[in-house]
Protein backbone atom coordinates (compact mmCIF):
# COMPACT_ATOMS: atom_id res chain seq x y z
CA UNK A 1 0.00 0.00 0.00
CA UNK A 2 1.27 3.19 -0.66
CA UNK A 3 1.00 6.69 0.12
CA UNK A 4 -2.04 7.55 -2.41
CA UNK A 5 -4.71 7.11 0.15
CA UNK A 6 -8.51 7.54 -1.16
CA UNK A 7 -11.69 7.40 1.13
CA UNK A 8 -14.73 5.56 -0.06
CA UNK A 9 -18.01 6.40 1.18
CA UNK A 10 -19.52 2.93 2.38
CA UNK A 11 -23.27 2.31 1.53
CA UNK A 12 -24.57 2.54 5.36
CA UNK A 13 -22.60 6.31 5.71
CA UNK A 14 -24.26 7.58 2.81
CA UNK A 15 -26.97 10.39 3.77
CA UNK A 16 -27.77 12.37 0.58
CA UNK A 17 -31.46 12.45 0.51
CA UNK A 18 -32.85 12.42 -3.39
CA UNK A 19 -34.75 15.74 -2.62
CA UNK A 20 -30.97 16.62 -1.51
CA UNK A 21 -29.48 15.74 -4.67
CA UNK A 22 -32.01 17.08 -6.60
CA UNK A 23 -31.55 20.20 -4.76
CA UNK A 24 -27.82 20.07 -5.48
CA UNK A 25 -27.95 19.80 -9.47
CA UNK A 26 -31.15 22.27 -9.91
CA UNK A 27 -29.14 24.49 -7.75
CA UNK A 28 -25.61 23.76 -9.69
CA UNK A 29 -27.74 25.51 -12.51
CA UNK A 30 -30.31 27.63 -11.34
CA UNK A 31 -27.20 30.47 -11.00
CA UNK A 32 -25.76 33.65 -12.87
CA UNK A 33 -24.23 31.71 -15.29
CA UNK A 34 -26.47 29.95 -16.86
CA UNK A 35 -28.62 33.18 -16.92
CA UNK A 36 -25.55 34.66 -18.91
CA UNK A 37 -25.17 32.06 -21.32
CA UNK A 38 -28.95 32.01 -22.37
CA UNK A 39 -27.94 35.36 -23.19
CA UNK A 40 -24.81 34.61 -25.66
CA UNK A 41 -27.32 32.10 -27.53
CA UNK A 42 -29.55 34.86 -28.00
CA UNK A 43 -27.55 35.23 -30.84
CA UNK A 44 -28.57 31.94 -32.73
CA UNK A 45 -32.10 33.52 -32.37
CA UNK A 46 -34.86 32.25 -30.03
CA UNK A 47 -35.89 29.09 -32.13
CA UNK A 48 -32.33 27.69 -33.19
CA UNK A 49 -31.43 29.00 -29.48
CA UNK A 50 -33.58 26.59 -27.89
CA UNK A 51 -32.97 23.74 -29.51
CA UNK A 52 -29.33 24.01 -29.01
CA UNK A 53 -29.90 24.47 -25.63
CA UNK A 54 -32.09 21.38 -24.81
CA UNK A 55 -30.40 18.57 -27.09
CA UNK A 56 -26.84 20.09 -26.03
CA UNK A 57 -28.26 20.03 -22.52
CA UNK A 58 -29.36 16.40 -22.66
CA UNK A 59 -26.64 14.80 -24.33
CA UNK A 60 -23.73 16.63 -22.21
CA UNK A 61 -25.99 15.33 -18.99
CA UNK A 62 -26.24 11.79 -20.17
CA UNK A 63 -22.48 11.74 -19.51
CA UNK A 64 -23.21 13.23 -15.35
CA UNK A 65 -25.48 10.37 -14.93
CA UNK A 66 -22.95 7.67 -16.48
CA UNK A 67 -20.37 9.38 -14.38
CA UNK A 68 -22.77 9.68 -11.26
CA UNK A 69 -23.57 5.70 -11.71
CA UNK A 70 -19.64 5.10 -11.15
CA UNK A 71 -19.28 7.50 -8.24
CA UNK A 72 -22.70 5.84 -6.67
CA UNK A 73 -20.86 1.68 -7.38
CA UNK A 74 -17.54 2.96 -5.90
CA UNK A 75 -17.93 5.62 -3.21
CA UNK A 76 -14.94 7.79 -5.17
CA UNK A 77 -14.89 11.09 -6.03
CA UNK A 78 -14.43 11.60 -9.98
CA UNK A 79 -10.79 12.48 -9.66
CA UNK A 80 -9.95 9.73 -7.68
CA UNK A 81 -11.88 7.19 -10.27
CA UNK A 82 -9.60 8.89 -12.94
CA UNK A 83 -6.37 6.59 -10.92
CA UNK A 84 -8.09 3.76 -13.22
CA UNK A 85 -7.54 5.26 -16.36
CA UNK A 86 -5.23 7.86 -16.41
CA UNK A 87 -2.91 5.90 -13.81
CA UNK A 88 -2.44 6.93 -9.92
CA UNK A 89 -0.09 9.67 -10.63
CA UNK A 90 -1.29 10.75 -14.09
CA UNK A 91 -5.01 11.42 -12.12
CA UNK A 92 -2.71 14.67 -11.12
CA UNK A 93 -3.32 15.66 -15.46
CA UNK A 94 -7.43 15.89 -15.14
CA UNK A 95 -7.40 16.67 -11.17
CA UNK A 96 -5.23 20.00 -12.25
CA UNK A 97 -7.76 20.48 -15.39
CA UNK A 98 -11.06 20.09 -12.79
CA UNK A 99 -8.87 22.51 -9.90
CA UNK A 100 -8.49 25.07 -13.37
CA UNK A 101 -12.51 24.98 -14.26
CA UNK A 102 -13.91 24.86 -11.17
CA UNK A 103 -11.60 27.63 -9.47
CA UNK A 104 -12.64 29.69 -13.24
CA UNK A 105 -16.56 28.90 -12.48
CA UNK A 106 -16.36 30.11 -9.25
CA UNK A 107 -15.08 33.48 -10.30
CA UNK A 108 -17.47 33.52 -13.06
CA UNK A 109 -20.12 33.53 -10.85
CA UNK A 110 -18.43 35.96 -8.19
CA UNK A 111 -18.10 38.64 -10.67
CA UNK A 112 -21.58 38.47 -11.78
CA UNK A 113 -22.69 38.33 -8.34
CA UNK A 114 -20.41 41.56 -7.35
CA UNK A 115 -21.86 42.99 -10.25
CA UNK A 116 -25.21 43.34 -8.33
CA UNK A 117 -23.53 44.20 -5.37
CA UNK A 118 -22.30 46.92 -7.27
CA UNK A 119 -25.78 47.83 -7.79
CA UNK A 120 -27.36 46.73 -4.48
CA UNK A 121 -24.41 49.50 -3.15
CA UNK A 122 -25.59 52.11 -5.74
CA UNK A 123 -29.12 51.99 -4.64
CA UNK A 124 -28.43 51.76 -0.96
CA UNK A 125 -25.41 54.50 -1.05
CA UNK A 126 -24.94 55.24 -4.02
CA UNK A 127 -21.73 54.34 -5.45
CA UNK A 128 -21.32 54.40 -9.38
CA UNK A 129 -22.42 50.92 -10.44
CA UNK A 130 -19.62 48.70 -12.33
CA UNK A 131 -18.70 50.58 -15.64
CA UNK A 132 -19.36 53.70 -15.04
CA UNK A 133 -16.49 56.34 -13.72
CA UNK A 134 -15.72 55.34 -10.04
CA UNK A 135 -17.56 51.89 -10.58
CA UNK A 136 -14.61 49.72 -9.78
CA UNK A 137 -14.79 50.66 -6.47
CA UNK A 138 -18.11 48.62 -5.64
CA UNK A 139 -17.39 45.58 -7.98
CA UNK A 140 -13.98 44.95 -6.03
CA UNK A 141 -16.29 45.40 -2.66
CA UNK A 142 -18.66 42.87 -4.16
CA UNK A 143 -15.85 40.36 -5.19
CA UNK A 144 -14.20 41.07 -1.32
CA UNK A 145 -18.36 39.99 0.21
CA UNK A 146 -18.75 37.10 -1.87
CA UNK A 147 -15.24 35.37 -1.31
CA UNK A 148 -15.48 35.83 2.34
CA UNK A 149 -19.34 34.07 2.52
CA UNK A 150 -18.37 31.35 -0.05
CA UNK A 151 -15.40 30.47 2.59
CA UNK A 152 -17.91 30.76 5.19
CA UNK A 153 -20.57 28.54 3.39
CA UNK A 154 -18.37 25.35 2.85
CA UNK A 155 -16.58 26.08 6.66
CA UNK A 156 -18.54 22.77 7.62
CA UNK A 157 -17.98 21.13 4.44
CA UNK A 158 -20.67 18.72 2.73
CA UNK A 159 -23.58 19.34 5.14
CA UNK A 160 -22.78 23.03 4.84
CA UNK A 161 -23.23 22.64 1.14
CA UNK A 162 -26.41 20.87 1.65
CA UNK A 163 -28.22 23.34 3.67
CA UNK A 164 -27.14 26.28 1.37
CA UNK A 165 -28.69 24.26 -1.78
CA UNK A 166 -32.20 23.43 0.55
CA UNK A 167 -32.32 27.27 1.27
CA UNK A 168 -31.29 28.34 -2.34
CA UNK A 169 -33.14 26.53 -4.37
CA UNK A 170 -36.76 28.12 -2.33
CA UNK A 171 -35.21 31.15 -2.95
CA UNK A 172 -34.31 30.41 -6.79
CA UNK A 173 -37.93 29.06 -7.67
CA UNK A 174 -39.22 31.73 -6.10
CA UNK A 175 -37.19 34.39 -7.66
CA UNK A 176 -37.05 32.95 -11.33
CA UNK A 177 -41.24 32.65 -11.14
CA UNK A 178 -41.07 36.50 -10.77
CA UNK A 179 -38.69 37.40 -12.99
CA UNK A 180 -40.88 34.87 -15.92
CA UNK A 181 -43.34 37.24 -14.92
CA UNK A 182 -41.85 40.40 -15.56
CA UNK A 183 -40.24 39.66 -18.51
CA UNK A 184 -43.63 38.96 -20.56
CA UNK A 185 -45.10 41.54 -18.89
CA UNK A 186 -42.46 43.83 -20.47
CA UNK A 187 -42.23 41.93 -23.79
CA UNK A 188 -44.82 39.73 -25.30
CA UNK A 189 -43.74 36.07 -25.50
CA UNK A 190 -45.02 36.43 -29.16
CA UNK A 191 -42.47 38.84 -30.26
CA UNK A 192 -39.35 37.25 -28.53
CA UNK A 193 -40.12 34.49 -30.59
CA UNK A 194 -40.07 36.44 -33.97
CA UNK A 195 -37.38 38.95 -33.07
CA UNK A 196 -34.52 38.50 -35.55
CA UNK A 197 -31.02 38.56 -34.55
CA UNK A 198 -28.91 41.11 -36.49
CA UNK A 199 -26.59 39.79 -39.23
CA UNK A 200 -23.53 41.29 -37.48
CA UNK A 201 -24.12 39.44 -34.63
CA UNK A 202 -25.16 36.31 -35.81
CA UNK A 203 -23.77 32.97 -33.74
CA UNK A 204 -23.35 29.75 -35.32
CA UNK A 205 -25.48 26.77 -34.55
CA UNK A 206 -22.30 24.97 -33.58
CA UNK A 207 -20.64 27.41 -32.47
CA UNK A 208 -23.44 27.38 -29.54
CA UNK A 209 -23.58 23.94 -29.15
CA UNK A 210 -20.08 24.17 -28.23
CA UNK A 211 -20.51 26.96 -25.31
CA UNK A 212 -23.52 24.95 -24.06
CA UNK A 213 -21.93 21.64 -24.46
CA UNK A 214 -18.84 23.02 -22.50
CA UNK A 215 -21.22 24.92 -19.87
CA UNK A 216 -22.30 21.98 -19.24
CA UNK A 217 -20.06 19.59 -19.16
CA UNK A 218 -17.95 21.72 -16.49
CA UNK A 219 -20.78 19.97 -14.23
CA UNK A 220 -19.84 16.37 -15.78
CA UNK A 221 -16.31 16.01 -13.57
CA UNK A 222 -18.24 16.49 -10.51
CA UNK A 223 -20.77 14.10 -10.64
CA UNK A 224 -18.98 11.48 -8.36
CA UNK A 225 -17.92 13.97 -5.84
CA UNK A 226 -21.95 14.54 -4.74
CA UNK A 227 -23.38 10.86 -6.02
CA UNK A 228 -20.84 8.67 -3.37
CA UNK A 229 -22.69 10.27 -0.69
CA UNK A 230 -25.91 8.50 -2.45
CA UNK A 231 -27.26 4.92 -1.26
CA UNK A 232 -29.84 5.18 -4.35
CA UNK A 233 -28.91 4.09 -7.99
CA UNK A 234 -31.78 6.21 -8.66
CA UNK A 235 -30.12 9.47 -7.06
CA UNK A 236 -26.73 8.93 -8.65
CA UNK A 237 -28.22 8.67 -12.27
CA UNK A 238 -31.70 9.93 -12.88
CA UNK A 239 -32.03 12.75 -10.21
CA UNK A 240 -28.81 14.27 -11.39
CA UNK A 241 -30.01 14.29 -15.15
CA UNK A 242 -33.48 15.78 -14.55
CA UNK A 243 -32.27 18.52 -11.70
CA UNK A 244 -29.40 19.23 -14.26
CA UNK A 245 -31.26 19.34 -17.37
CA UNK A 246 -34.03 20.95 -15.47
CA UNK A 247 -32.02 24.18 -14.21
CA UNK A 248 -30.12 24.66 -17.01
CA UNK A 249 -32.86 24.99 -19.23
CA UNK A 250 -35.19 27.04 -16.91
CA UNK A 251 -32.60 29.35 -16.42
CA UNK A 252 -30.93 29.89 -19.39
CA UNK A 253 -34.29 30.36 -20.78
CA UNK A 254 -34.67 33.56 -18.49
CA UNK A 255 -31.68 34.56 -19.92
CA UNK A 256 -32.41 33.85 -23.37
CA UNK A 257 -35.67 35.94 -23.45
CA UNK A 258 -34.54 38.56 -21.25
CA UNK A 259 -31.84 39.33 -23.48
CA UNK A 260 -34.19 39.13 -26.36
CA UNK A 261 -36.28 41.62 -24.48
CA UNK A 262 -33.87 44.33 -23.99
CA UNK A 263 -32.55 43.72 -27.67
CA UNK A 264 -36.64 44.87 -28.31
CA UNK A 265 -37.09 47.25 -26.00
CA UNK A 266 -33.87 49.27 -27.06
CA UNK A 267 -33.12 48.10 -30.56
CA UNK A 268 -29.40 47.08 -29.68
CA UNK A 269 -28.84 43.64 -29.03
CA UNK A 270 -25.30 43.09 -26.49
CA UNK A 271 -24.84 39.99 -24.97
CA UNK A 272 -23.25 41.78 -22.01
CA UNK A 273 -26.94 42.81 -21.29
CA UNK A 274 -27.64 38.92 -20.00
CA UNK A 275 -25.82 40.14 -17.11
CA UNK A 276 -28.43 39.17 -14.63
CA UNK A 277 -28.21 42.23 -12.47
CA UNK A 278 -28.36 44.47 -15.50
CA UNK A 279 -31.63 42.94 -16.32
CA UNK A 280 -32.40 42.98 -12.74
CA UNK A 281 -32.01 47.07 -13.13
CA UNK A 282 -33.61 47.41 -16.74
CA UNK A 283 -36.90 45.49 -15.17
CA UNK A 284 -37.10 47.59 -12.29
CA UNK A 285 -36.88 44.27 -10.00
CA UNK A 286 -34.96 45.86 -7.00
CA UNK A 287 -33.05 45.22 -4.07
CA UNK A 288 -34.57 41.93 -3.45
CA UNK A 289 -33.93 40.63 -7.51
CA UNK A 290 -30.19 41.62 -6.40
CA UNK A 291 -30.19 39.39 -3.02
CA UNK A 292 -31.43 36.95 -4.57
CA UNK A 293 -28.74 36.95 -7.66
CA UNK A 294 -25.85 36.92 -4.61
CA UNK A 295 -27.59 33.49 -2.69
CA UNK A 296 -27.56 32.09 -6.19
CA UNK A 297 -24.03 32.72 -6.71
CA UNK A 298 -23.52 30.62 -3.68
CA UNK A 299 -25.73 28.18 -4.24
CA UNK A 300 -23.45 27.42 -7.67
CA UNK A 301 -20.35 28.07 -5.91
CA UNK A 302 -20.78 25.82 -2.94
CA UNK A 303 -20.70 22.61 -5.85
CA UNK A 304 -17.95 23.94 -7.37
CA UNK A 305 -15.67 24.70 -4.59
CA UNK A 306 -16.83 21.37 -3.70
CA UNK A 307 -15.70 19.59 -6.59
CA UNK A 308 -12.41 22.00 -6.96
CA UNK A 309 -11.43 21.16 -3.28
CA UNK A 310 -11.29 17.37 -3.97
CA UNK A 311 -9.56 17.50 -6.98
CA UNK A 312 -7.20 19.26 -4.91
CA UNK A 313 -7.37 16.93 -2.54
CA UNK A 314 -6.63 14.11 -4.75
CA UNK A 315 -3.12 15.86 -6.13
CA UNK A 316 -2.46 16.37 -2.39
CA UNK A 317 -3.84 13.31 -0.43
CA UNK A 318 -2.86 13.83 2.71
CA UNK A 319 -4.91 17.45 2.74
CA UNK A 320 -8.24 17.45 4.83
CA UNK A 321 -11.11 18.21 2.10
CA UNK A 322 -11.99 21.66 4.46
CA UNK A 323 -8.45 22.47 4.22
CA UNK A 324 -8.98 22.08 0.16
CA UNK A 325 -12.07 24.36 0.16
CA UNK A 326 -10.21 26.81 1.90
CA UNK A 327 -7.31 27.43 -0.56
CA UNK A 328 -10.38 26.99 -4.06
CA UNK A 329 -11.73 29.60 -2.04
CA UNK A 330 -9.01 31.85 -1.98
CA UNK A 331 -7.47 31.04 -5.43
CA UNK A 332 -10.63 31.67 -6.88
CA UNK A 333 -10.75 35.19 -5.48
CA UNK A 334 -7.52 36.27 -7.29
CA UNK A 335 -9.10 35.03 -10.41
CA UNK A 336 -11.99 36.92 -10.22
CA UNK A 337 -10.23 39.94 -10.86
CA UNK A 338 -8.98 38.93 -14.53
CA UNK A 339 -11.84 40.33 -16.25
CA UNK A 340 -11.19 43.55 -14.73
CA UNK A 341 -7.67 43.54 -15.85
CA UNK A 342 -8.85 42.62 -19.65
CA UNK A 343 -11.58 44.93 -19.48
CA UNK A 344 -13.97 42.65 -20.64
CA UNK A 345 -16.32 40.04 -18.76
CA UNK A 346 -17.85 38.56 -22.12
CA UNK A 347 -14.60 38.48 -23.64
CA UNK A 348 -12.99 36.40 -20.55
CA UNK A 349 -16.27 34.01 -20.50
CA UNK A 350 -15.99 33.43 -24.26
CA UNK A 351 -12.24 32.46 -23.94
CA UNK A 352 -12.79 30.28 -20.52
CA UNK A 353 -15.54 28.57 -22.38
CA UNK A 354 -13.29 27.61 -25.20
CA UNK A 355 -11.06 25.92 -22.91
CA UNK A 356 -13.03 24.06 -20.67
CA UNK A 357 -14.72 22.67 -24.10
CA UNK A 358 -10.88 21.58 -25.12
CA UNK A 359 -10.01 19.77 -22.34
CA UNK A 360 -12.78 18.04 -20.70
CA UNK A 361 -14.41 16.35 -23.38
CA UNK A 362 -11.34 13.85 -23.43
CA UNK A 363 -11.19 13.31 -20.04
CA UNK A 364 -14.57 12.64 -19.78
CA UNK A 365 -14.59 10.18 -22.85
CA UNK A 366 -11.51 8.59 -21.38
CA UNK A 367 -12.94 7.50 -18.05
CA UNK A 368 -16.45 6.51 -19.33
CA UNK A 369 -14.71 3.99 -21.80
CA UNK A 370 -12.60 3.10 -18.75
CA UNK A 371 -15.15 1.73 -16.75
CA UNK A 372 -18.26 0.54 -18.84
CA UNK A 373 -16.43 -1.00 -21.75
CA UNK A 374 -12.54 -1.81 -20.77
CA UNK A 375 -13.29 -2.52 -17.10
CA UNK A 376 -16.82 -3.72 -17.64
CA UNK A 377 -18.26 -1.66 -15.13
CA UNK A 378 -15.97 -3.28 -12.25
CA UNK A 379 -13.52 -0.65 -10.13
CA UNK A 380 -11.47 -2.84 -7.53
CA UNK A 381 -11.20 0.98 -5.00
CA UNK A 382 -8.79 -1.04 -2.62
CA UNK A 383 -6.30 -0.69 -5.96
CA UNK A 384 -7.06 3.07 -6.21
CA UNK A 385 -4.06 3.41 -3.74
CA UNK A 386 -1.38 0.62 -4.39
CA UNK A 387 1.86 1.87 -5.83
CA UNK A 388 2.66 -0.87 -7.93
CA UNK A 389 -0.97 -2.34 -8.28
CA UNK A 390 -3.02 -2.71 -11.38
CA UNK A 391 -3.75 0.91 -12.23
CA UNK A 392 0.01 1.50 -11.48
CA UNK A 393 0.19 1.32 -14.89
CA UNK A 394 3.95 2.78 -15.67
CA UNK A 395 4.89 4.62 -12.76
CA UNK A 396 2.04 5.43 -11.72
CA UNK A 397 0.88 6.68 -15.35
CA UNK A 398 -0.96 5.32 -17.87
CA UNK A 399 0.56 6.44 -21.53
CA UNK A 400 -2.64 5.56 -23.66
CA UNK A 401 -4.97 7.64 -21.27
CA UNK A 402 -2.67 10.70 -22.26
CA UNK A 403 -1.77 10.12 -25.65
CA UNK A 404 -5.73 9.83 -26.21
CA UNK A 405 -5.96 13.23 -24.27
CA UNK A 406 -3.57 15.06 -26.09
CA UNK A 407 -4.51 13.86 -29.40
CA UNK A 408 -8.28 15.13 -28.22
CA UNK A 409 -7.85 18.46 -27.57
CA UNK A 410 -6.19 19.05 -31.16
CA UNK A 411 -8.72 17.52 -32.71
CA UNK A 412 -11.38 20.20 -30.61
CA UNK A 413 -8.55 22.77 -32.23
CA UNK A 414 -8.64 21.33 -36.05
CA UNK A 415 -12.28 20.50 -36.02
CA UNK A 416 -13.03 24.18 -34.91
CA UNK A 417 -11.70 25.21 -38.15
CA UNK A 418 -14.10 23.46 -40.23
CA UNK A 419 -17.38 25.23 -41.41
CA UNK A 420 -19.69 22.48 -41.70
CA UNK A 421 -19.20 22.03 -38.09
CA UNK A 422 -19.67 25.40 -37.10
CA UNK A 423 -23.01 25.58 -38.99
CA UNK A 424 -24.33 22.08 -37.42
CA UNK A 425 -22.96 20.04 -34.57
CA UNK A 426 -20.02 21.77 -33.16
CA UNK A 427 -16.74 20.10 -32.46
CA UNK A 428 -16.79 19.12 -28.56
CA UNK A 429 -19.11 16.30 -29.09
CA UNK A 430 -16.80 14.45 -32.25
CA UNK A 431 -14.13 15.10 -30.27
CA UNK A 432 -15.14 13.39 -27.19
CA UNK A 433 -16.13 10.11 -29.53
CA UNK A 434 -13.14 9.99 -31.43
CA UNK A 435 -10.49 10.68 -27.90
CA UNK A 436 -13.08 8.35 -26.33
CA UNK A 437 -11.94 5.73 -29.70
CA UNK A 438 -8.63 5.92 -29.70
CA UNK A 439 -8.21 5.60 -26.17
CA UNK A 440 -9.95 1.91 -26.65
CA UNK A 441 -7.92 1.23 -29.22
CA UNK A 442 -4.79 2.07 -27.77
CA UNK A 443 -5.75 0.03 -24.52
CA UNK A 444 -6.41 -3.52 -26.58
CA UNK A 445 -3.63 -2.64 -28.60
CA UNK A 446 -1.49 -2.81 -25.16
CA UNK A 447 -3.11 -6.20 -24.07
CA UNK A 448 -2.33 -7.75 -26.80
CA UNK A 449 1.35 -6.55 -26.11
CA UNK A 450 1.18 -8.38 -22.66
CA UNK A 451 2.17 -4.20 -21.12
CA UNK A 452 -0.88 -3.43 -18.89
């Protein structure tokens, strides 16, 4: 046995509820984010919009559930289940990768959240909201608020996370039921639907099915982390993929039409509007809209610092998961700052989008064909640890797993470049199928050599 140590969450420990992990994965969604993405797809127009939005949805989510059913057979967080396939000390490649997104999601939804403080601080004291001369002085007060409650929200780690996501999703149902209302109050639903998107500002059908397909599977690489505390096959799979699925099409859909709505109202249409607490201001929803935006931040943010903190904890087994939390928490807070610096939060989203598209897909692909076709749905955990044992691989990393990898994220690269795909399926999902190929291939090509 060696120094690698995993925990695994035995059957008659596990306490997750299936209202609980409902709770988690409408929650994961129902948050600023996926607000602000409804609003980039705006620019496929509201038909083509959602479509993408659904089948992108429900295909990336089909991939939680098969991830959730491994975390829910094992008791292993995702990262550690990557020691099968990627090799005990190669699990550091995607553990570093999930650390990178999840760290980048929670300071996507910081920012927006300081955004509305920003605002909340304009209305109550009125300091320049964020953009205007003097404006960075409340967004960096906003980013300062969050960071503190996020560390003070996972202080008592996964029950803390729990109670947030029973409070926040109330809150959220609550809150998203008003704002349905005000929007088609504003805007009839009929004209949303027939608004045309200017030419200038036209996005590709795969282009979107590329920022939703990497939105959401961002969400994918934590599905073991919350199904291991899960006696129910029920809760690991189906729950996820309906709370999922169900969030991140209710909300994006509030950001979809309010976008659409503002684009009416003012005859400009700028993603940056599906900022939530711009549309927040625009409807005249008030202080309470704002509150509201800043529990949902946390809400998202308590899964991700979550599934950051034991990815971390994987790279650094012999850290406590709090301990983890602690330094997401902080890292994250630096990050946060970086679209201040480039002066643009749609242009930072964009770009973070792109990458998390690049290098999950492969990862994903890689441990799914691990476990349901080359280990035929079989993980022996006791092995997760043993230096020398049969996911040892060679020294402590298996080759094929990265080669597969590596050759996936320049196919997401080369296949971006071709037009067809732009105009129709993307290049996130190919990729993941042909990485997920190769990877198979490369693995019986290696049994056959007698070298695994």
């Amino acid at each position: 046995m060696g120094k690698h140590q995993i925990m695994s969450v035995p059957k008659e420990a596990r306490r997750t509820s299936d209202w609980d992990m409902f709770a988690t994965w409408v929650g994961a969604n129902a948050n600023n984010g996926t607000w602000f993405i409804g609003g980039v797809i705006a620019a496929c127009g509201f038909a083509v919009a959602m479509k993408v939005l659904v089948l992108s949805s429900a295909v990336s989510y089909l991939f939680l559930s098969l991830i959730g059913y491994i975390g829910y057979k094992t008791g292993v967080s995702t990262m550690e289940l990557s020691r099968a396939s990627f090799g005990i000390r190669g699990s550091f490649l995607p553990s570093i990768v999930n650390v990178t997104q999840f760290i980048g999601w929670t300071a996507v939804n910081t920012f927006i959240a300081a955004t509305s403080v920003s605002y909340l601080l304009h209305d109550l004291l009125s300091w320049p909201v964020y953009g205007k001369p003097g404006g960075a002085k409340g967004l960096v007060c906003g980013i300062l608020v969050m960071s503190i409650l996020h560390i003070i929200s996972i202080a008592s780690g996964q029950r803390s996370v729990q109670l947030i996501e029973r409070i926040g999703i109330v809150l959220v149902f609550v809150f998203m039921i008003w704002e349905s209302v005000v929007v088609f109050k504003t805007v009839p639903f009929s004209h949303i639907v027939s608004w045309q998107v200017p030419h200038k500002d036209l996005l590709a059908t795969g282009a979107a099915v590329d920022a939703v397909a990497a939105f959401n599977l961002a969400w994918v690489t934590a599905g073991a982390d919350f199904t291991r505390f899960t006696s129910k096959k029920r809760a690991a799979t189906l729950i996820p993929f309906a709370g999922a699925l169900f969030g991140v099409v209710w909300f994006a859909f509030i950001g979809l039409v309010s976008t659409i709505s503002i684009a009416i109202t003012s005859g400009v249409y700028d993603a940056n509007n599906s900022d939530p607490s711009t549309i927040a201001s625009r409807l005249g929803l008030g202080v309470v809209a704002l509150l509201v935006i800043i529990i949902t931040s946390m809400t998202a943010n308590a899964v991700n610092l979550m599934a950051a903190g034991s990815a971390i904890s994987n790279i650094f087994s012999g850290l406590k998961l709090k301990h983890s939390l602690w330094i997401a928490a902080i890292f994250a807070t630096f990050v946060t700052f970086i679209p201040m610096v480039i002066g643009s939060f749609l242009d930072a989203f964009t770009a973070f989008l792109d990458y998390v598209g690049m290098v999950l897909g492969p990862i994903i692909s890689v441990i799914i064909i691990d476990f349901y076709f080359r280990r035929h749905r079989r993980y022996d955990v006791s092995a997760l640890s043993e230096t020398n044992g049969k996911y040892w691989y060679r020294n402590g990393v298996n080759y094929a797993a990265f080669i597969s990898w590596s050759v996936g994220v320049a196919l997401f690269f080369a296949l971006r470049q071709v037009d067809f795909l732009m105009e129709t399926i993307g290049a996130t999902f190919l990729t993941m199928i042909l990485s997920g190929m190769l990877y198979y291939g490369l693995m019986v090509f290696k049994d056959k050599k007698g070298k695994c």
